[in-house]
N, C-alpha and C. Protein backbone atom coordinates (compact mmCIF):
# COMPACT_ATOMS: atom_id res chain seq x y z
N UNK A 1 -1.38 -9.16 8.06
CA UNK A 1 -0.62 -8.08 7.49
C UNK A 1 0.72 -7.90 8.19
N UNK A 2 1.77 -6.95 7.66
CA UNK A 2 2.81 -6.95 7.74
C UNK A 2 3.09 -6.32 9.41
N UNK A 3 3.65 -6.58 10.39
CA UNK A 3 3.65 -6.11 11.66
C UNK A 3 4.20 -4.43 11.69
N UNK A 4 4.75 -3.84 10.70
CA UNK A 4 5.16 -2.74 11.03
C UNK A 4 4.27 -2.07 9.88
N UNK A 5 3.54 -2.39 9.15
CA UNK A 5 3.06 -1.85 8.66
C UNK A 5 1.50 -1.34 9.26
N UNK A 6 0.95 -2.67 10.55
CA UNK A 6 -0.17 -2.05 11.21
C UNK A 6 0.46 -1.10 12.25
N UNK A 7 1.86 -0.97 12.83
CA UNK A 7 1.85 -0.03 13.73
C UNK A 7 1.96 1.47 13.04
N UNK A 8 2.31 1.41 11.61
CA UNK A 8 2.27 2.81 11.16
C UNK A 8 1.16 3.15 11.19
N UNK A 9 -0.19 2.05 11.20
CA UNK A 9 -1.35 2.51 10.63
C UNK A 9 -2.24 3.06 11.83
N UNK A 10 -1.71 2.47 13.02
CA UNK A 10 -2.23 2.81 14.06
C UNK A 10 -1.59 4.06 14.82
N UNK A 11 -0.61 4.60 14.67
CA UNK A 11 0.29 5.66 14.65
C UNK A 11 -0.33 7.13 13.87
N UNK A 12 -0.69 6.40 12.85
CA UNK A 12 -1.57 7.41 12.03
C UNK A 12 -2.81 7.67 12.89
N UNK A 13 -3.62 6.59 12.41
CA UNK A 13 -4.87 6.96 13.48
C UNK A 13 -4.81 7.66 14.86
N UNK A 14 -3.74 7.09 15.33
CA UNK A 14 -3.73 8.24 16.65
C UNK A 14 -3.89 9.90 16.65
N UNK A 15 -2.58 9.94 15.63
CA UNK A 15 -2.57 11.18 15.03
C UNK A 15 -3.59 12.26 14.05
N UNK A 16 -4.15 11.39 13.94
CA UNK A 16 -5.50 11.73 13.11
C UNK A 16 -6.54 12.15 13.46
N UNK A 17 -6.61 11.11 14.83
CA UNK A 17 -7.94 11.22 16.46
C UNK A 17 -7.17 12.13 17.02
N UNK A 18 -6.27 12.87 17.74
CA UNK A 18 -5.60 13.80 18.35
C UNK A 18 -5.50 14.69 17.52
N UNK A 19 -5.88 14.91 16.82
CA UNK A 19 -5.56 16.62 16.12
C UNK A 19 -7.43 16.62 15.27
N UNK A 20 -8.02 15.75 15.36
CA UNK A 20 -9.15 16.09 14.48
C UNK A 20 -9.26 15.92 13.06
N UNK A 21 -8.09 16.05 12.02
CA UNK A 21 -8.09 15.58 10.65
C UNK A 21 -8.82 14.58 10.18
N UNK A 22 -9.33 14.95 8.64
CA UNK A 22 -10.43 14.86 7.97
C UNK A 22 -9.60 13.74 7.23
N UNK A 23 -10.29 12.14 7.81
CA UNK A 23 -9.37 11.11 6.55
C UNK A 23 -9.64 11.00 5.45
N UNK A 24 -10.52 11.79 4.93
CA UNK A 24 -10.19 11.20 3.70
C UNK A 24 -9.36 12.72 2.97
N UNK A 25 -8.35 12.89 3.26
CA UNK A 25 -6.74 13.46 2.37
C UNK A 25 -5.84 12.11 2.92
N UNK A 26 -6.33 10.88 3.25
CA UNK A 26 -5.41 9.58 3.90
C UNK A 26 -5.60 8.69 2.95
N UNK A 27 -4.89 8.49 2.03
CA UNK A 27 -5.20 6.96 1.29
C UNK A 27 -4.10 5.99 1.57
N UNK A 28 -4.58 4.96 1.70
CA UNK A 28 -3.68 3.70 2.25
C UNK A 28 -3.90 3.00 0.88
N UNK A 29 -2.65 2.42 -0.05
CA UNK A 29 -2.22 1.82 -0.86
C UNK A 29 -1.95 0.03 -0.71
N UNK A 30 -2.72 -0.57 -0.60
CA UNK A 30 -2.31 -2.02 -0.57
C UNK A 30 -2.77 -3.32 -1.45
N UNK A 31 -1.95 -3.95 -1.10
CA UNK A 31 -2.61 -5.25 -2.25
C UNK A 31 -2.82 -6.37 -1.19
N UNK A 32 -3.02 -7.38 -1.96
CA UNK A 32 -3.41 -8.97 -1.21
C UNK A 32 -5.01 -9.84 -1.00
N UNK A 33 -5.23 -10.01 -0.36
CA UNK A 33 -6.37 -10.38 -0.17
C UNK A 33 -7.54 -9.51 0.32
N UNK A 34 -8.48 -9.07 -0.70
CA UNK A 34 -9.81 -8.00 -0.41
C UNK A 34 -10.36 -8.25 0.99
N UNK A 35 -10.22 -9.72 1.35
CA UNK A 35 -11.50 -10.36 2.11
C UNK A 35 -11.07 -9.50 3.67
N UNK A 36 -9.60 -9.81 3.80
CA UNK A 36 -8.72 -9.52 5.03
C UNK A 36 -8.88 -7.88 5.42
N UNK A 37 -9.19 -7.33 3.91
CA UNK A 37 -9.43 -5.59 4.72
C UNK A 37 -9.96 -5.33 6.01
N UNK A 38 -11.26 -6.03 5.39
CA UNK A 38 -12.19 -4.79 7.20
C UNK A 38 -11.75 -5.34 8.51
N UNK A 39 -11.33 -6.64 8.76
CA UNK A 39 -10.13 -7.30 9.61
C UNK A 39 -9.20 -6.43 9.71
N UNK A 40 -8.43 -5.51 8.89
CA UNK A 40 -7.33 -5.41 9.38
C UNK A 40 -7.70 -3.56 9.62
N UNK A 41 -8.89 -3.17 9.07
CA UNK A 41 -9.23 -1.82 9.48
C UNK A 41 -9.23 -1.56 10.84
N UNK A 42 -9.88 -2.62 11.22
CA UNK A 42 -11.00 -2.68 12.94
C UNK A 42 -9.55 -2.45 13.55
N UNK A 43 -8.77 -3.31 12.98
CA UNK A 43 -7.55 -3.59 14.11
C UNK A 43 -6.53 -2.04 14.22
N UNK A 44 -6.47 -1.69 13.31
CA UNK A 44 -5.41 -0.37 12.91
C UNK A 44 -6.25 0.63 13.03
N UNK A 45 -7.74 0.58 13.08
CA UNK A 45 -8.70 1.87 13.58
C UNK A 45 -8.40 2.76 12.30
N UNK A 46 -8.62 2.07 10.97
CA UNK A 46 -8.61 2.98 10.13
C UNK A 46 -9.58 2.46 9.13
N UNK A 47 -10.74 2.48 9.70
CA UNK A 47 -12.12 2.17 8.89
C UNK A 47 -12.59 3.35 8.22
N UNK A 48 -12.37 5.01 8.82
CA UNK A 48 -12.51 5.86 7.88
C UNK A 48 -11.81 6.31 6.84
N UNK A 49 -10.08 5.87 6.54
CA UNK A 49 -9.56 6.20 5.92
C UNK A 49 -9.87 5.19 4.27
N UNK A 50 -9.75 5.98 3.23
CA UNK A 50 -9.40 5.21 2.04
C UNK A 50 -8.19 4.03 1.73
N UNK A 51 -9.26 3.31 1.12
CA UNK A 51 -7.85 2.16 0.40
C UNK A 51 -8.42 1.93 -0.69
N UNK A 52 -7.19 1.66 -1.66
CA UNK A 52 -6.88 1.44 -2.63
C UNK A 52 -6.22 0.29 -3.14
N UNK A 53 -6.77 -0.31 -3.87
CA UNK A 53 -5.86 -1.70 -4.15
C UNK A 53 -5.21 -1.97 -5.09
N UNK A 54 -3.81 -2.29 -4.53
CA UNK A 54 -2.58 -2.22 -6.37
C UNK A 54 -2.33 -3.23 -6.25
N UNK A 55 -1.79 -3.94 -7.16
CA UNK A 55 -0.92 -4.83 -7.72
C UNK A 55 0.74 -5.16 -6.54
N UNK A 56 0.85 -6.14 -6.11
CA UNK A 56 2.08 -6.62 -5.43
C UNK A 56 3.17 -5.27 -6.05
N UNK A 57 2.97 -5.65 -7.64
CA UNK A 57 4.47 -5.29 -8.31
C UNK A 57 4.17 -3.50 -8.03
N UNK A 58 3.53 -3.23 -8.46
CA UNK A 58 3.00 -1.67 -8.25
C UNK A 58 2.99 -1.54 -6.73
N UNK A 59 2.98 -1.87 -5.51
CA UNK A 59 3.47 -1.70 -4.17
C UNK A 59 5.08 -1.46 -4.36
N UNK A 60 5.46 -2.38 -4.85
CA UNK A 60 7.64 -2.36 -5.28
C UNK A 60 7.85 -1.48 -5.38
N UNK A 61 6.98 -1.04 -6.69
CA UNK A 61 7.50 0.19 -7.67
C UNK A 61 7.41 1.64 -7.38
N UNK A 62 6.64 1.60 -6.15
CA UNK A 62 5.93 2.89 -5.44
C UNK A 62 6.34 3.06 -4.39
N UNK A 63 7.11 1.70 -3.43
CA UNK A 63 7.55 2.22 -2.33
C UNK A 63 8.94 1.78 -2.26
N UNK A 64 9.13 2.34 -3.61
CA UNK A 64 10.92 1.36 -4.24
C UNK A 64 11.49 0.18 -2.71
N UNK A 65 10.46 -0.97 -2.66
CA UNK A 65 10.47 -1.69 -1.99
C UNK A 65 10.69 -1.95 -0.93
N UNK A 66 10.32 -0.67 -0.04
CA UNK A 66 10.67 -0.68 1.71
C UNK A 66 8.83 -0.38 2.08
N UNK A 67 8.63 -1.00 3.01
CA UNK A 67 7.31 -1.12 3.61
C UNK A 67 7.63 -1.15 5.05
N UNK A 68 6.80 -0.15 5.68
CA UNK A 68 5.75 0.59 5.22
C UNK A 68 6.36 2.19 4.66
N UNK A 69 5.48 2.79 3.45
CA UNK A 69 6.61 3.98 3.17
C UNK A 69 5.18 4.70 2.82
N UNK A 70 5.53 5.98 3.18
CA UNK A 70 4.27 6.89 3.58
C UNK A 70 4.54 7.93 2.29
N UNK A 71 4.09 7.94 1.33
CA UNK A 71 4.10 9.52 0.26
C UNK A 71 3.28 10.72 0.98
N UNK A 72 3.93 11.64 0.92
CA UNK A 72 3.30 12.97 0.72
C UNK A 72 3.27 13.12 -0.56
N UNK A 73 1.73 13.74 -1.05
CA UNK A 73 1.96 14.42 -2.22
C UNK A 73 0.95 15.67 -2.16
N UNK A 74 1.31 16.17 -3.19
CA UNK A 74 0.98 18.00 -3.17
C UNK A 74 0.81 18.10 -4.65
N UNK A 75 -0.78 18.25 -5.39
CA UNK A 75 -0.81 18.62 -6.50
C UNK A 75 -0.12 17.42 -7.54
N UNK A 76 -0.65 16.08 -6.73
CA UNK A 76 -0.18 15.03 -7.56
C UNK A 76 1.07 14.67 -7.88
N UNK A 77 1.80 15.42 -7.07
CA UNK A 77 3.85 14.99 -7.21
C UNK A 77 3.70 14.57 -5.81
N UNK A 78 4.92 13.55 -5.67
CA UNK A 78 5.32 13.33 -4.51
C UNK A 78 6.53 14.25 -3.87
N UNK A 79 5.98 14.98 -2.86
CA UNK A 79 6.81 15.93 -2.55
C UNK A 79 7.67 15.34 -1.07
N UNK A 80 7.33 14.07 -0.32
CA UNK A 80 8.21 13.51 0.78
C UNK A 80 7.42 12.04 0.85
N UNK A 81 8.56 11.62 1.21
CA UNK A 81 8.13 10.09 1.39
C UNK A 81 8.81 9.87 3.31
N UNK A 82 8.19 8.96 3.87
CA UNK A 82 8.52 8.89 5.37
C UNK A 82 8.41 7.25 5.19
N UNK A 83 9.22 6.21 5.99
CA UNK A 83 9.50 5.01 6.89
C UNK A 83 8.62 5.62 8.44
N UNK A 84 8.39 4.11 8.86
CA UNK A 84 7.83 4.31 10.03
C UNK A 84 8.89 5.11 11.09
N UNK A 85 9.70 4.58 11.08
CA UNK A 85 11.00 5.96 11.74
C UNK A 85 10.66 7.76 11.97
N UNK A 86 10.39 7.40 10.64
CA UNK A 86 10.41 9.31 10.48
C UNK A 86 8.56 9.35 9.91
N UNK A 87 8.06 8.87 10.28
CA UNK A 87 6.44 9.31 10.38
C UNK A 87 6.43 9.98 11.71
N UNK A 88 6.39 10.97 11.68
CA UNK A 88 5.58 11.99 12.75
C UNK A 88 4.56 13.19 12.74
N UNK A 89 4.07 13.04 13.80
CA UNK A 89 2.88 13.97 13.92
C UNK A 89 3.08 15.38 13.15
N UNK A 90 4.46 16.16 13.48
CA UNK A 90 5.13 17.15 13.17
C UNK A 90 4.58 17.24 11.44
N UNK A 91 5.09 16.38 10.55
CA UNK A 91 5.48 16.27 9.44
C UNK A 91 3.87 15.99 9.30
N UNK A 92 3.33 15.09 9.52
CA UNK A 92 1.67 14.84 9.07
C UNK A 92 1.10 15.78 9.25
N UNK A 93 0.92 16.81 9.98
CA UNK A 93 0.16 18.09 10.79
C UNK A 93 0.49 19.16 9.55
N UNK A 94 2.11 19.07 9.38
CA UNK A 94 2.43 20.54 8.64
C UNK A 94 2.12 20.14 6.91
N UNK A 95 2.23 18.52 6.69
CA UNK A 95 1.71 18.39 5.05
C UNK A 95 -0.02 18.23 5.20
N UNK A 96 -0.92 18.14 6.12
CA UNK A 96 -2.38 18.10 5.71
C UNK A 96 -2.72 19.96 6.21
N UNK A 97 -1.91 20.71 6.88
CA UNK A 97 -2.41 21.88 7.00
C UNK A 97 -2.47 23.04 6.01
């Protein structure tokens, strides 16, 4: 998998194990090979969180083609989107509270 895309994932998990949050409001969006998942769970420590599997082109179209790109959503709109840059605890804490 993509190298900045496991450090977001492990970034998360930290944040997730340090505050206590309940993963499943966490869905991880990816495509590629099924087989490679639980490989790449163990590694990013996100075996409790959800995944979901899209289509390459439906990854494009959703993360208007920058990876890794984090949606917030609220009531089924996307109300913020974050790059590994601006993923922080701050912002994860105040959209799952």
């Amino acid at each position: 998998g993509c190298p900045y895309c496991k450090t977001s994932c492990l970034k998360v998990s930290e944040i997730v194990a340090h505050n206590q949050l309940d993963t499943s409001r966490i869905v991880y969006f990816v495509w590629g090979d099924t087989t490679a998942l639980p490989g790449y769970q163990k590694e990013t420590k996100t075996e409790s969180f959800n995944y979901v599997f899209i289509s390459g082109m439906q990854a494009i179209r959703v993360a208007n083609g920058h990876f890794p790109t984090y949606l917030y959503i609220q009531n089924g709109d996307v109300v913020k989107t974050a790059d590994l840059r601006h993923l922080t605890e701050k912002s994860i804490m105040e959209h799952l509270d």
